[in-house]
N, C-alpha and C. Protein backbone atom coordinates (compact mmCIF):
# COMPACT_ATOMS: atom_id res chain seq x y z
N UNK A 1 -17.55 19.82 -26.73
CA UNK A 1 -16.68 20.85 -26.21
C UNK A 1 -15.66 20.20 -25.30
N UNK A 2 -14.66 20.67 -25.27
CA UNK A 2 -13.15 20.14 -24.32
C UNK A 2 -13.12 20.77 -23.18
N UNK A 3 -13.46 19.76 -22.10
CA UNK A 3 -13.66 20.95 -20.96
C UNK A 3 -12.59 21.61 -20.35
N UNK A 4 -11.27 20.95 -20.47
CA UNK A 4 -10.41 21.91 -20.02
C UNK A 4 -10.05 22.88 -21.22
N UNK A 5 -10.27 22.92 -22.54
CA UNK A 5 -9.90 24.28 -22.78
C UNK A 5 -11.30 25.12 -23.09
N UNK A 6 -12.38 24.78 -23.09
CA UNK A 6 -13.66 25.94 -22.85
C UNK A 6 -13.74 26.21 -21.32
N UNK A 7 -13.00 26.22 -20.20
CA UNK A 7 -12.87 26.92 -19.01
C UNK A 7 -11.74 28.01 -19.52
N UNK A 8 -10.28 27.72 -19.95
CA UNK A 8 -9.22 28.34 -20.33
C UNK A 8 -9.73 29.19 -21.18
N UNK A 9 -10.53 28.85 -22.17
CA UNK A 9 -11.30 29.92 -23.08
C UNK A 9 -12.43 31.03 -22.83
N UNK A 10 -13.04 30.58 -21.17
CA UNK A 10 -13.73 31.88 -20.62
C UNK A 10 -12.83 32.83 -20.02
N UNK A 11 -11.86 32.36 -19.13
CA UNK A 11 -10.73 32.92 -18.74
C UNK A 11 -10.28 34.30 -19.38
N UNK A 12 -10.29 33.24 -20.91
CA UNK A 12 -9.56 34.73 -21.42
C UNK A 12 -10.47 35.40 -21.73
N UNK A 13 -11.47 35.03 -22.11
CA UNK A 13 -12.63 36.20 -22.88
C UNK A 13 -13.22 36.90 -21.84
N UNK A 14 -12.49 36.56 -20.70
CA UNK A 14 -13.21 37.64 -19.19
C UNK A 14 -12.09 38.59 -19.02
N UNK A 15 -10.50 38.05 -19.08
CA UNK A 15 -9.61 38.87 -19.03
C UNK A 15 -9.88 39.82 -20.45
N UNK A 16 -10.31 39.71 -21.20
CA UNK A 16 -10.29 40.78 -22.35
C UNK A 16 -11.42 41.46 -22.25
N UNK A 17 -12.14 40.93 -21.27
CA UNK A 17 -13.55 42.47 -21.56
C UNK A 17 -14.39 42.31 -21.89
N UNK A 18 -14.65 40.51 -22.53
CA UNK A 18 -16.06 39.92 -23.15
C UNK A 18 -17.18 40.23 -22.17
N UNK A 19 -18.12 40.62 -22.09
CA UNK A 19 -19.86 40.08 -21.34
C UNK A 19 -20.47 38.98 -21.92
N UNK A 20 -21.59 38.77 -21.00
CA UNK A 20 -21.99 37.10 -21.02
C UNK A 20 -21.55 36.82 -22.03
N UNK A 21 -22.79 37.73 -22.62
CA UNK A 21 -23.16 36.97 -24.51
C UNK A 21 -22.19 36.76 -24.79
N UNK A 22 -20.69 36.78 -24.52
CA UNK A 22 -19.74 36.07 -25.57
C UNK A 22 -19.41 34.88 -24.66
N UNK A 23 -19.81 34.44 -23.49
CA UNK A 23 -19.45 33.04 -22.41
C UNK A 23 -20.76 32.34 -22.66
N UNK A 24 -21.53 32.24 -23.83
CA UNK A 24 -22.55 31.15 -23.50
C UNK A 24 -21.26 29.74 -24.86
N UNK A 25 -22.09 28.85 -24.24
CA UNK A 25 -21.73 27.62 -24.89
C UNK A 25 -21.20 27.76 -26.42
N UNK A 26 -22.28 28.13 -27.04
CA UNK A 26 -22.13 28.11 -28.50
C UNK A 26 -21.07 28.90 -28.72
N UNK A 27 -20.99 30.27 -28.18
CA UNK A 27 -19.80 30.99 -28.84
C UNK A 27 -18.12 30.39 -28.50
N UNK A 28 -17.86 29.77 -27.03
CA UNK A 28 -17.35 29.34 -26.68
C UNK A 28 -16.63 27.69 -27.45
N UNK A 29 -18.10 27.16 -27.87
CA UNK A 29 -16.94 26.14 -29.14
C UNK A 29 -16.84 26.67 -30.29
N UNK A 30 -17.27 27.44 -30.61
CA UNK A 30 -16.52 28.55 -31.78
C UNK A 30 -15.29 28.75 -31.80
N UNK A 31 -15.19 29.78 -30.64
CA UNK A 31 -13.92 29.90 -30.44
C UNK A 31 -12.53 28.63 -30.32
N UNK A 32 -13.16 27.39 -29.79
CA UNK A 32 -12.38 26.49 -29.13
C UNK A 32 -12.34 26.12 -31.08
N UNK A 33 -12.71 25.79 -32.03
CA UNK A 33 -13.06 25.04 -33.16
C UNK A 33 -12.23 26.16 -34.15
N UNK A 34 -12.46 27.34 -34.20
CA UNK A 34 -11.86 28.26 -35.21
C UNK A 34 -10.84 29.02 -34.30
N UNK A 35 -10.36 29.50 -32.97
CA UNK A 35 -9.47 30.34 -32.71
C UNK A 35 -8.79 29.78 -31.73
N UNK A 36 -8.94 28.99 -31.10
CA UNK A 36 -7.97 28.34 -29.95
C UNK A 36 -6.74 28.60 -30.18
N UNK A 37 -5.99 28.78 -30.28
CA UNK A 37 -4.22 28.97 -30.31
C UNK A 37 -3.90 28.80 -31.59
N UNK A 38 -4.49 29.45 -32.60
CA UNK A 38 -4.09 29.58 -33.98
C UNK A 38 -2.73 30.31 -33.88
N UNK A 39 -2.13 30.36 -35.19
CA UNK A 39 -0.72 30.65 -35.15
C UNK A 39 -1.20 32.50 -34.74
N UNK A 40 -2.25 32.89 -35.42
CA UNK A 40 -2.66 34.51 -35.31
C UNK A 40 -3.00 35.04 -33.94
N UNK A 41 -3.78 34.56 -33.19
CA UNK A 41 -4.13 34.68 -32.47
C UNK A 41 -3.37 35.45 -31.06
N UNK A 42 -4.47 36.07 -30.36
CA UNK A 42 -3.11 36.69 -29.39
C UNK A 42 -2.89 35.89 -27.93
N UNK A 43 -2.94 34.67 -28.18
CA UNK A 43 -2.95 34.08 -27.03
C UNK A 43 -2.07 32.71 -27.76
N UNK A 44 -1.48 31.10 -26.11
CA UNK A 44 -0.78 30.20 -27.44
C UNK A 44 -1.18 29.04 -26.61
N UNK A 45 -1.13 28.13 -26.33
CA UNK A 45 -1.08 27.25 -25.12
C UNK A 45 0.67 26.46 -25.39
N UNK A 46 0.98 25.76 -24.53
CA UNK A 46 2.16 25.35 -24.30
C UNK A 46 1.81 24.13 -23.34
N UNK A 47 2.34 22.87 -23.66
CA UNK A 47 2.30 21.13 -22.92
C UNK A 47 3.64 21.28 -21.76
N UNK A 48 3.08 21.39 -20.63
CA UNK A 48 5.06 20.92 -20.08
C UNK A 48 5.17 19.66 -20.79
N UNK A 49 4.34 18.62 -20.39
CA UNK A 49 4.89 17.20 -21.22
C UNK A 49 3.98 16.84 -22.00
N UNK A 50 4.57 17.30 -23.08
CA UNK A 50 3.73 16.73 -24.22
C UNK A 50 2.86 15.86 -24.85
N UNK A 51 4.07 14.60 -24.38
CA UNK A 51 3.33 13.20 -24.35
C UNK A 51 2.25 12.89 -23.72
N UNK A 52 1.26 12.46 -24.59
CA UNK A 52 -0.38 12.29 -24.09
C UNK A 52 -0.18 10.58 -22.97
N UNK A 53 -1.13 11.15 -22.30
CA UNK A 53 -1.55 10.06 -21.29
C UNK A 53 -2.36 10.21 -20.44
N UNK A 54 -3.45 9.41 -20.85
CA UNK A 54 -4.74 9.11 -19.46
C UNK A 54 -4.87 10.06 -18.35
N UNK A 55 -3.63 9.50 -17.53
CA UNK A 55 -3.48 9.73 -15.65
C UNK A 55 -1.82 9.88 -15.59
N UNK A 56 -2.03 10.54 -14.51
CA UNK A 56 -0.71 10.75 -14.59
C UNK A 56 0.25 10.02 -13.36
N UNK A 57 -0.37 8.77 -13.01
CA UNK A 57 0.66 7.37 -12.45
C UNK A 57 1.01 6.95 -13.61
N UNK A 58 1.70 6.20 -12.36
CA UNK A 58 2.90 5.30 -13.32
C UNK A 58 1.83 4.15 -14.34
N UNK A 59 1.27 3.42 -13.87
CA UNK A 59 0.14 2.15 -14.25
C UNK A 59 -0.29 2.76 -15.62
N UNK A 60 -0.71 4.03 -15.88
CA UNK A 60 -0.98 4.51 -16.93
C UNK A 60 -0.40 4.84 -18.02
N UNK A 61 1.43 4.79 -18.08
CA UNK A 61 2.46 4.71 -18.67
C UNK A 61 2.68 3.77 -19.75
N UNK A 62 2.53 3.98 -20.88
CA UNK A 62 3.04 2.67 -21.64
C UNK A 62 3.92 3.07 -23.07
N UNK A 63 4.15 3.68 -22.47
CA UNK A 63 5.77 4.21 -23.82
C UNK A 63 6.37 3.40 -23.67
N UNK A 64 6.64 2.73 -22.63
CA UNK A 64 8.15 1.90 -22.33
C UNK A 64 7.56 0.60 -23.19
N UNK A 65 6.17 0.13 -23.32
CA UNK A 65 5.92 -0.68 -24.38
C UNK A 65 6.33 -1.10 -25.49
N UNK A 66 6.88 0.51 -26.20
CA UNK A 66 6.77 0.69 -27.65
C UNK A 66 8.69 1.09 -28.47
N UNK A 67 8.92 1.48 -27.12
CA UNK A 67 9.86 2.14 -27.45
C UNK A 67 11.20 1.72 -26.42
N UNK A 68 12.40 1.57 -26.87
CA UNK A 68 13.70 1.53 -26.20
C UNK A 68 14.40 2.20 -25.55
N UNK A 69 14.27 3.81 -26.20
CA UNK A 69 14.18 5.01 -25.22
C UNK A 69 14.29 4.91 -23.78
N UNK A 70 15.70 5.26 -23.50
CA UNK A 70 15.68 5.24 -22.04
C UNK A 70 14.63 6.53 -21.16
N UNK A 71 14.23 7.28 -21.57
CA UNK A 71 14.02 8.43 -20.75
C UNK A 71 12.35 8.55 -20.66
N UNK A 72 11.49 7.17 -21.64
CA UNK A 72 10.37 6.81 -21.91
C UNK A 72 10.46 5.38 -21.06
N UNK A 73 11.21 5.02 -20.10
CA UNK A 73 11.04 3.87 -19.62
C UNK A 73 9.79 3.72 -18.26
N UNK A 74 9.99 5.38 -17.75
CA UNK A 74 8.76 5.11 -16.61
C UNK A 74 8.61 6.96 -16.97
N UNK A 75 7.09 7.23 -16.79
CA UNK A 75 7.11 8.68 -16.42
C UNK A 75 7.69 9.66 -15.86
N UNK A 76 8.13 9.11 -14.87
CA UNK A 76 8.98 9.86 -13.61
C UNK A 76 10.33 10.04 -14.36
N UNK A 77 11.00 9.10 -15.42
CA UNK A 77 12.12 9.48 -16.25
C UNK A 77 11.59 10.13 -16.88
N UNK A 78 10.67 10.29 -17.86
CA UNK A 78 10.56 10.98 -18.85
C UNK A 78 10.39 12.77 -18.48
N UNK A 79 9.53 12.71 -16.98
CA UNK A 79 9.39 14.01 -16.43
C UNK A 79 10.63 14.54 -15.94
N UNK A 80 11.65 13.72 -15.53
CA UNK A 80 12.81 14.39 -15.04
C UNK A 80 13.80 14.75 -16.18
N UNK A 81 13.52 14.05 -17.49
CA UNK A 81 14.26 14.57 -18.77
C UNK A 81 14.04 15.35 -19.17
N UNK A 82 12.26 15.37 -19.63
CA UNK A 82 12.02 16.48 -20.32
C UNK A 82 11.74 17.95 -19.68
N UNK A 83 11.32 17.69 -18.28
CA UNK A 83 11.53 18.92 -17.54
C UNK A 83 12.27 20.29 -17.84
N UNK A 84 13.70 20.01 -17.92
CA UNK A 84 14.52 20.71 -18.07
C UNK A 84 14.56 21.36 -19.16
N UNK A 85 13.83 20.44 -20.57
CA UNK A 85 14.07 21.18 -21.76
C UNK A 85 12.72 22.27 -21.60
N UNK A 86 11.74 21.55 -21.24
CA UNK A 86 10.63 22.27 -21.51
C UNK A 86 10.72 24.03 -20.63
N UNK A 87 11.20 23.42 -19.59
CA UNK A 87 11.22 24.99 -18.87
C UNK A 87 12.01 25.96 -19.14
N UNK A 88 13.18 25.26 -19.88
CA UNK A 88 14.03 26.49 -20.90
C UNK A 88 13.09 27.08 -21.93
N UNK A 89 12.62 26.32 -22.57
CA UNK A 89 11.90 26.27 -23.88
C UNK A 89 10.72 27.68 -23.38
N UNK A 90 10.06 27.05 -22.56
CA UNK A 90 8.81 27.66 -21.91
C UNK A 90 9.15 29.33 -21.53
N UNK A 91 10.19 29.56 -20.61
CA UNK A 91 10.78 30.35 -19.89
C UNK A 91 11.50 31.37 -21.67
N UNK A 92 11.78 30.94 -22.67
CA UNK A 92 12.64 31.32 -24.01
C UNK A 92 11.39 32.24 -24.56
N UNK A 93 10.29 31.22 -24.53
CA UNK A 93 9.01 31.82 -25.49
C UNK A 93 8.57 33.26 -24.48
N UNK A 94 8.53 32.96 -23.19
CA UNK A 94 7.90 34.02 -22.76
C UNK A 94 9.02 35.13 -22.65
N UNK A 95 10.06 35.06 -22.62
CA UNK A 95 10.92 36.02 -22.88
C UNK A 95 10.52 36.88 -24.33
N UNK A 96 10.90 36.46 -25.28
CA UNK A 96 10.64 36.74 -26.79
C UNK A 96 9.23 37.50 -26.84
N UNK A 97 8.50 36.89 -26.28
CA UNK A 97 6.66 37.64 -26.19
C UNK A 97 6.40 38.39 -25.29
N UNK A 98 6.98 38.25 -24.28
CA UNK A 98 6.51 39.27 -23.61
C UNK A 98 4.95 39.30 -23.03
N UNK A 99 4.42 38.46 -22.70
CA UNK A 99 2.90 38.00 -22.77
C UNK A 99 2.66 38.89 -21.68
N UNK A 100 0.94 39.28 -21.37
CA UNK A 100 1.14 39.73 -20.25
C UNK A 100 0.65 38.64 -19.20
N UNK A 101 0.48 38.05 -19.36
CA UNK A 101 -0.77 36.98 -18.71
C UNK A 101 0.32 35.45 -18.86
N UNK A 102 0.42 34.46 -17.48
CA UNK A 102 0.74 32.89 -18.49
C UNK A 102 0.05 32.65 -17.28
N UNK A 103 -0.50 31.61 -17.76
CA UNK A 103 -1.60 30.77 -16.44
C UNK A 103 -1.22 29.35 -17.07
N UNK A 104 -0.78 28.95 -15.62
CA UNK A 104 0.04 27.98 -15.76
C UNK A 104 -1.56 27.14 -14.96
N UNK A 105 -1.91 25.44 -15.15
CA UNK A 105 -2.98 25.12 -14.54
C UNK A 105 -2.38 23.78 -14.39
N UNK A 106 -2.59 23.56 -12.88
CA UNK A 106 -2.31 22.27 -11.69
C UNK A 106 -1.67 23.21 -10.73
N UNK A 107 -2.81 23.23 -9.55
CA UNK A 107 -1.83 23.40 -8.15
C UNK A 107 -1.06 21.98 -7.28
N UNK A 108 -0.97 21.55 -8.28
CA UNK A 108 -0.27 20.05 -7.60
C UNK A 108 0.89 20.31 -7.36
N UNK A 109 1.64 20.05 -5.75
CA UNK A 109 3.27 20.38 -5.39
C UNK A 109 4.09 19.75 -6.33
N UNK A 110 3.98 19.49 -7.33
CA UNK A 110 5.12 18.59 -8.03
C UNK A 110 4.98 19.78 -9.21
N UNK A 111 3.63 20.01 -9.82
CA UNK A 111 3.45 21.49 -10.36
C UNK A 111 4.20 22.90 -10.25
N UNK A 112 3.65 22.55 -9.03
CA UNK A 112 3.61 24.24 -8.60
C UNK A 112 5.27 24.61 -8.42
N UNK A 113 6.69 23.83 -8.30
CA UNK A 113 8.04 23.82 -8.24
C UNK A 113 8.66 24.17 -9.97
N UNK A 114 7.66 23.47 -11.00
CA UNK A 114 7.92 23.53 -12.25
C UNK A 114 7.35 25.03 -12.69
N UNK A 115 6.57 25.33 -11.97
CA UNK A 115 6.05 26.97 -12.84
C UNK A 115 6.74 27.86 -12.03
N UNK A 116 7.29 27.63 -10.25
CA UNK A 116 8.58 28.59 -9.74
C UNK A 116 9.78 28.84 -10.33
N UNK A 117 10.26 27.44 -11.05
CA UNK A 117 11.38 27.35 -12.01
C UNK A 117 11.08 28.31 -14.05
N UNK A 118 10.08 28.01 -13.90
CA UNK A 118 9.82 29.11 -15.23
C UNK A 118 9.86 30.21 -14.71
N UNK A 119 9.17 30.33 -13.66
CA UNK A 119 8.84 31.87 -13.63
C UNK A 119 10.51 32.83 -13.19
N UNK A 120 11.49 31.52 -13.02
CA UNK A 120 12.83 32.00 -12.23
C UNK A 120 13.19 32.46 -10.70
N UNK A 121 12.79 31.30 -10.07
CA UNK A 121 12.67 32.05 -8.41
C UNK A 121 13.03 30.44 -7.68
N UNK A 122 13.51 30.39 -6.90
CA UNK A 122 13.55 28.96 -6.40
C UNK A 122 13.04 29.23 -4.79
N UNK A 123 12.50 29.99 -4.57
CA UNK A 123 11.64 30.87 -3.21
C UNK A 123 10.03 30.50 -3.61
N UNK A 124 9.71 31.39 -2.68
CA UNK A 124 8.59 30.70 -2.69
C UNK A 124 7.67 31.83 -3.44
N UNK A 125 7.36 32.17 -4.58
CA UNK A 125 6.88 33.57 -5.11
C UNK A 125 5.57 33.63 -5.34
N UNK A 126 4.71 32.65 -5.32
CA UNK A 126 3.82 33.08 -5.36
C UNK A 126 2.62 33.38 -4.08
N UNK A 127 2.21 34.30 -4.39
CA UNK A 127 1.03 34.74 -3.62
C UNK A 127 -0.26 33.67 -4.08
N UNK A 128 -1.19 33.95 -2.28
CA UNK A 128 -2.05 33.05 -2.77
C UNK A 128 -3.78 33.97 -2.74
N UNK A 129 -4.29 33.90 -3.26
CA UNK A 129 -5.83 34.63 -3.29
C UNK A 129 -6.98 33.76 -3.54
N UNK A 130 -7.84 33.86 -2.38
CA UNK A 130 -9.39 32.77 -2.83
C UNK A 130 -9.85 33.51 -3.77
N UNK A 131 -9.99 32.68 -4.66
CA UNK A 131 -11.04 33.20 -5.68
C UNK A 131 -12.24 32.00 -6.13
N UNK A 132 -13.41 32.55 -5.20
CA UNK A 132 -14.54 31.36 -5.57
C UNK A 132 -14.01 30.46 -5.13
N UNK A 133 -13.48 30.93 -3.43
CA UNK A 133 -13.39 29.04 -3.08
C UNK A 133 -12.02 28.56 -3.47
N UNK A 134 -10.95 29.08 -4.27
CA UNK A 134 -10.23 28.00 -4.56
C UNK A 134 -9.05 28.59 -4.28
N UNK A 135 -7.70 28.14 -3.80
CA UNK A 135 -6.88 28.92 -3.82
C UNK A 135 -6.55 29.26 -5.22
N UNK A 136 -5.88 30.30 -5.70
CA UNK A 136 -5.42 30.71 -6.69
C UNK A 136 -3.80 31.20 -6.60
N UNK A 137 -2.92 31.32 -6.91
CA UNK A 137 -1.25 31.16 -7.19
C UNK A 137 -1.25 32.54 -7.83
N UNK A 138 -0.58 33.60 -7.64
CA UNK A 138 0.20 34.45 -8.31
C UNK A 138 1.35 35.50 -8.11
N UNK A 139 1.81 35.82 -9.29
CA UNK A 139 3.26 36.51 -8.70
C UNK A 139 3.43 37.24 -10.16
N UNK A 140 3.55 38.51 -10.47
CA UNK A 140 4.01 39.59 -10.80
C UNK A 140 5.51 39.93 -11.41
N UNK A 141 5.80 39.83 -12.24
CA UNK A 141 7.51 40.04 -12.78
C UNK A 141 7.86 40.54 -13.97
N UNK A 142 8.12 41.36 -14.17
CA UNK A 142 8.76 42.57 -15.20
C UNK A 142 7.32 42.42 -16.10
N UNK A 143 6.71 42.90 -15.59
CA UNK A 143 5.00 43.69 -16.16
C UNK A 143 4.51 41.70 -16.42
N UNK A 144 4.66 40.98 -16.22
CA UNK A 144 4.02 39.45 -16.24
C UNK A 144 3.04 39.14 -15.41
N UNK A 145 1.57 38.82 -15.62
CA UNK A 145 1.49 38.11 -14.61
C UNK A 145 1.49 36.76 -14.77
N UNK A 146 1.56 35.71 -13.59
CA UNK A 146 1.57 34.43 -13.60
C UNK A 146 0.51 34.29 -13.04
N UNK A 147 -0.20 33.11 -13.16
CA UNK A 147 -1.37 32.84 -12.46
C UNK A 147 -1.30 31.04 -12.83
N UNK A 148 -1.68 30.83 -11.51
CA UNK A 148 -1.60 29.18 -11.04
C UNK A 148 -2.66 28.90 -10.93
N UNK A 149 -3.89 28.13 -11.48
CA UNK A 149 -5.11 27.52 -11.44
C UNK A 149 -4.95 26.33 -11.41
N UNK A 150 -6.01 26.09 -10.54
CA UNK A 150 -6.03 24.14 -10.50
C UNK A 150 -6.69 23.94 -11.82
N UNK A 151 -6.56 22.79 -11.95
CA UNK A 151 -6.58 21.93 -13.72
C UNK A 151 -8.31 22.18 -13.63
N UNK A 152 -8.27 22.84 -14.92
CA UNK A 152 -9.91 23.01 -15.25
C UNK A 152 -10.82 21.62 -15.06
N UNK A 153 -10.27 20.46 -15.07
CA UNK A 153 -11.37 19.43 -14.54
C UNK A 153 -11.32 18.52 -13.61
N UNK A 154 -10.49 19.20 -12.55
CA UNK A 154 -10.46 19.03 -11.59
C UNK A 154 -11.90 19.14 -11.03
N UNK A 155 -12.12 18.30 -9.80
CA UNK A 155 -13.87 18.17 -9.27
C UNK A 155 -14.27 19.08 -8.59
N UNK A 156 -14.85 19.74 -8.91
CA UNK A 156 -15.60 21.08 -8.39
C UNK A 156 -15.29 22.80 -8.99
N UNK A 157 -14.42 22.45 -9.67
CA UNK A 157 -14.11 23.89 -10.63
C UNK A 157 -14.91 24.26 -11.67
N UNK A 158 -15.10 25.30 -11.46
CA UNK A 158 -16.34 25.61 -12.11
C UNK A 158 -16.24 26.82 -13.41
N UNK A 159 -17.25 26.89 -14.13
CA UNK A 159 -16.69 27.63 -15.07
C UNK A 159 -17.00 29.37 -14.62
N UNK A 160 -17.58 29.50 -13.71
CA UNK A 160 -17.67 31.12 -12.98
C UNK A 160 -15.96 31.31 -12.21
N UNK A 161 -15.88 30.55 -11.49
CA UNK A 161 -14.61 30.17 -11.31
C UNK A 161 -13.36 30.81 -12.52
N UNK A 162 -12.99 30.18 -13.53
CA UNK A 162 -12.24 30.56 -14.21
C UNK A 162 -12.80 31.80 -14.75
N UNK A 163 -14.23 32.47 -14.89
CA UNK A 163 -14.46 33.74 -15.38
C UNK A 163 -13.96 34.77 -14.04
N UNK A 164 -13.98 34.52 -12.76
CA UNK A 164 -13.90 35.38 -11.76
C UNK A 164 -12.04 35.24 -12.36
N UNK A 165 -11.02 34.39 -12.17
CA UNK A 165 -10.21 34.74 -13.03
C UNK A 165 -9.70 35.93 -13.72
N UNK A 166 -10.43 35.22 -14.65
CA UNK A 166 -10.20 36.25 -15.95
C UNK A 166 -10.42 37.59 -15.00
N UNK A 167 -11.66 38.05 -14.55
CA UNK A 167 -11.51 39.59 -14.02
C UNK A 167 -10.47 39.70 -12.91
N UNK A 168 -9.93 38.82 -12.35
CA UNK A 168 -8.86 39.24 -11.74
C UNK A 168 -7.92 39.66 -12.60
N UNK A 169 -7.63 38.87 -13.61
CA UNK A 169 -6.44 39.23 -14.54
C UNK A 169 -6.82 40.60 -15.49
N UNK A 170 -7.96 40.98 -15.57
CA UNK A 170 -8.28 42.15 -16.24
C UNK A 170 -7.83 43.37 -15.35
């Protein structure tokens, strides 16, 4: 099982109304194996940066290895390039859908400026709520909610955690 998306996957099955029996393990890589963000499905996931990598320092970087690409020469280029497309991109889809829910996950300050800029606010919009201990991020906009979770494997997040979540978002 993938632990950051079988936390993302109790999440939702708490925001929709599931009980236990649908949060034990087994059903949960079911879901992650046959329904995770199928094209049908009513849910999608979205990469700000796509490009796979380890960690997210620099030391862990090795595009610039492979490739000539100026904007793949250090992470910090590639994040300040692709930034811009992605949050149009990001900010386009949720227009068009209309979702009610986007849970954006990293409360990291370098994060948390990139999901103010989707969400369209350069203020400070989100509200903050403990939930189980953790801060939690949210803010409300033309029937949306946003919700800011620290990265599902992050140390000490737990999977009651992302179910208390979900019933917030229910």
């Amino acid at each position: 099982m993938q632990p950051t998306w079988s936390k993302l996957i109790r999440l939702l099955l708490t925001a929709e109304g599931k009980n236990e029996k649908y949060l034990t393990t087994d059903y949960v890589k079911i879901l992650q194996g046959n329904e995770l963000a199928r094209p049908n499905s009513n849910h999608c996931l979205l990469e700000m940066f796509p490009l796979p990598c380890p960690q997210t320092n620099e030391k862990s970087w090795k595009y610039n290895e492979y490739t000539d690409i100026d904007y793949l020469e250090t992470r910090k280029c590639y994040e300040d390039y692709i930034a811009v497309k992605r949050i149009e991109a990001i900010r386009s889809k949720i227009k068009k859908h209309k979702p009610k829910a986007v849970i954006f996950y990293s409360t990291d300050k370098n994060k948390l400026e990139y999901w103010k800029r989707i969400v369209e606010s350069s203020k400070d919009v989100f509200n903050i709520k403990d939930i189980e201990g953790q801060d939690t991020y949210y803010h409300n906009s033309n029937d949306i909610h946003y919700i800011v979770v620290p990265h599902p494997v992050r140390h000490g997040i737990t999977n009651k955690y992302f179910e208390a979540v979900g019933e917030f978002i229910k």
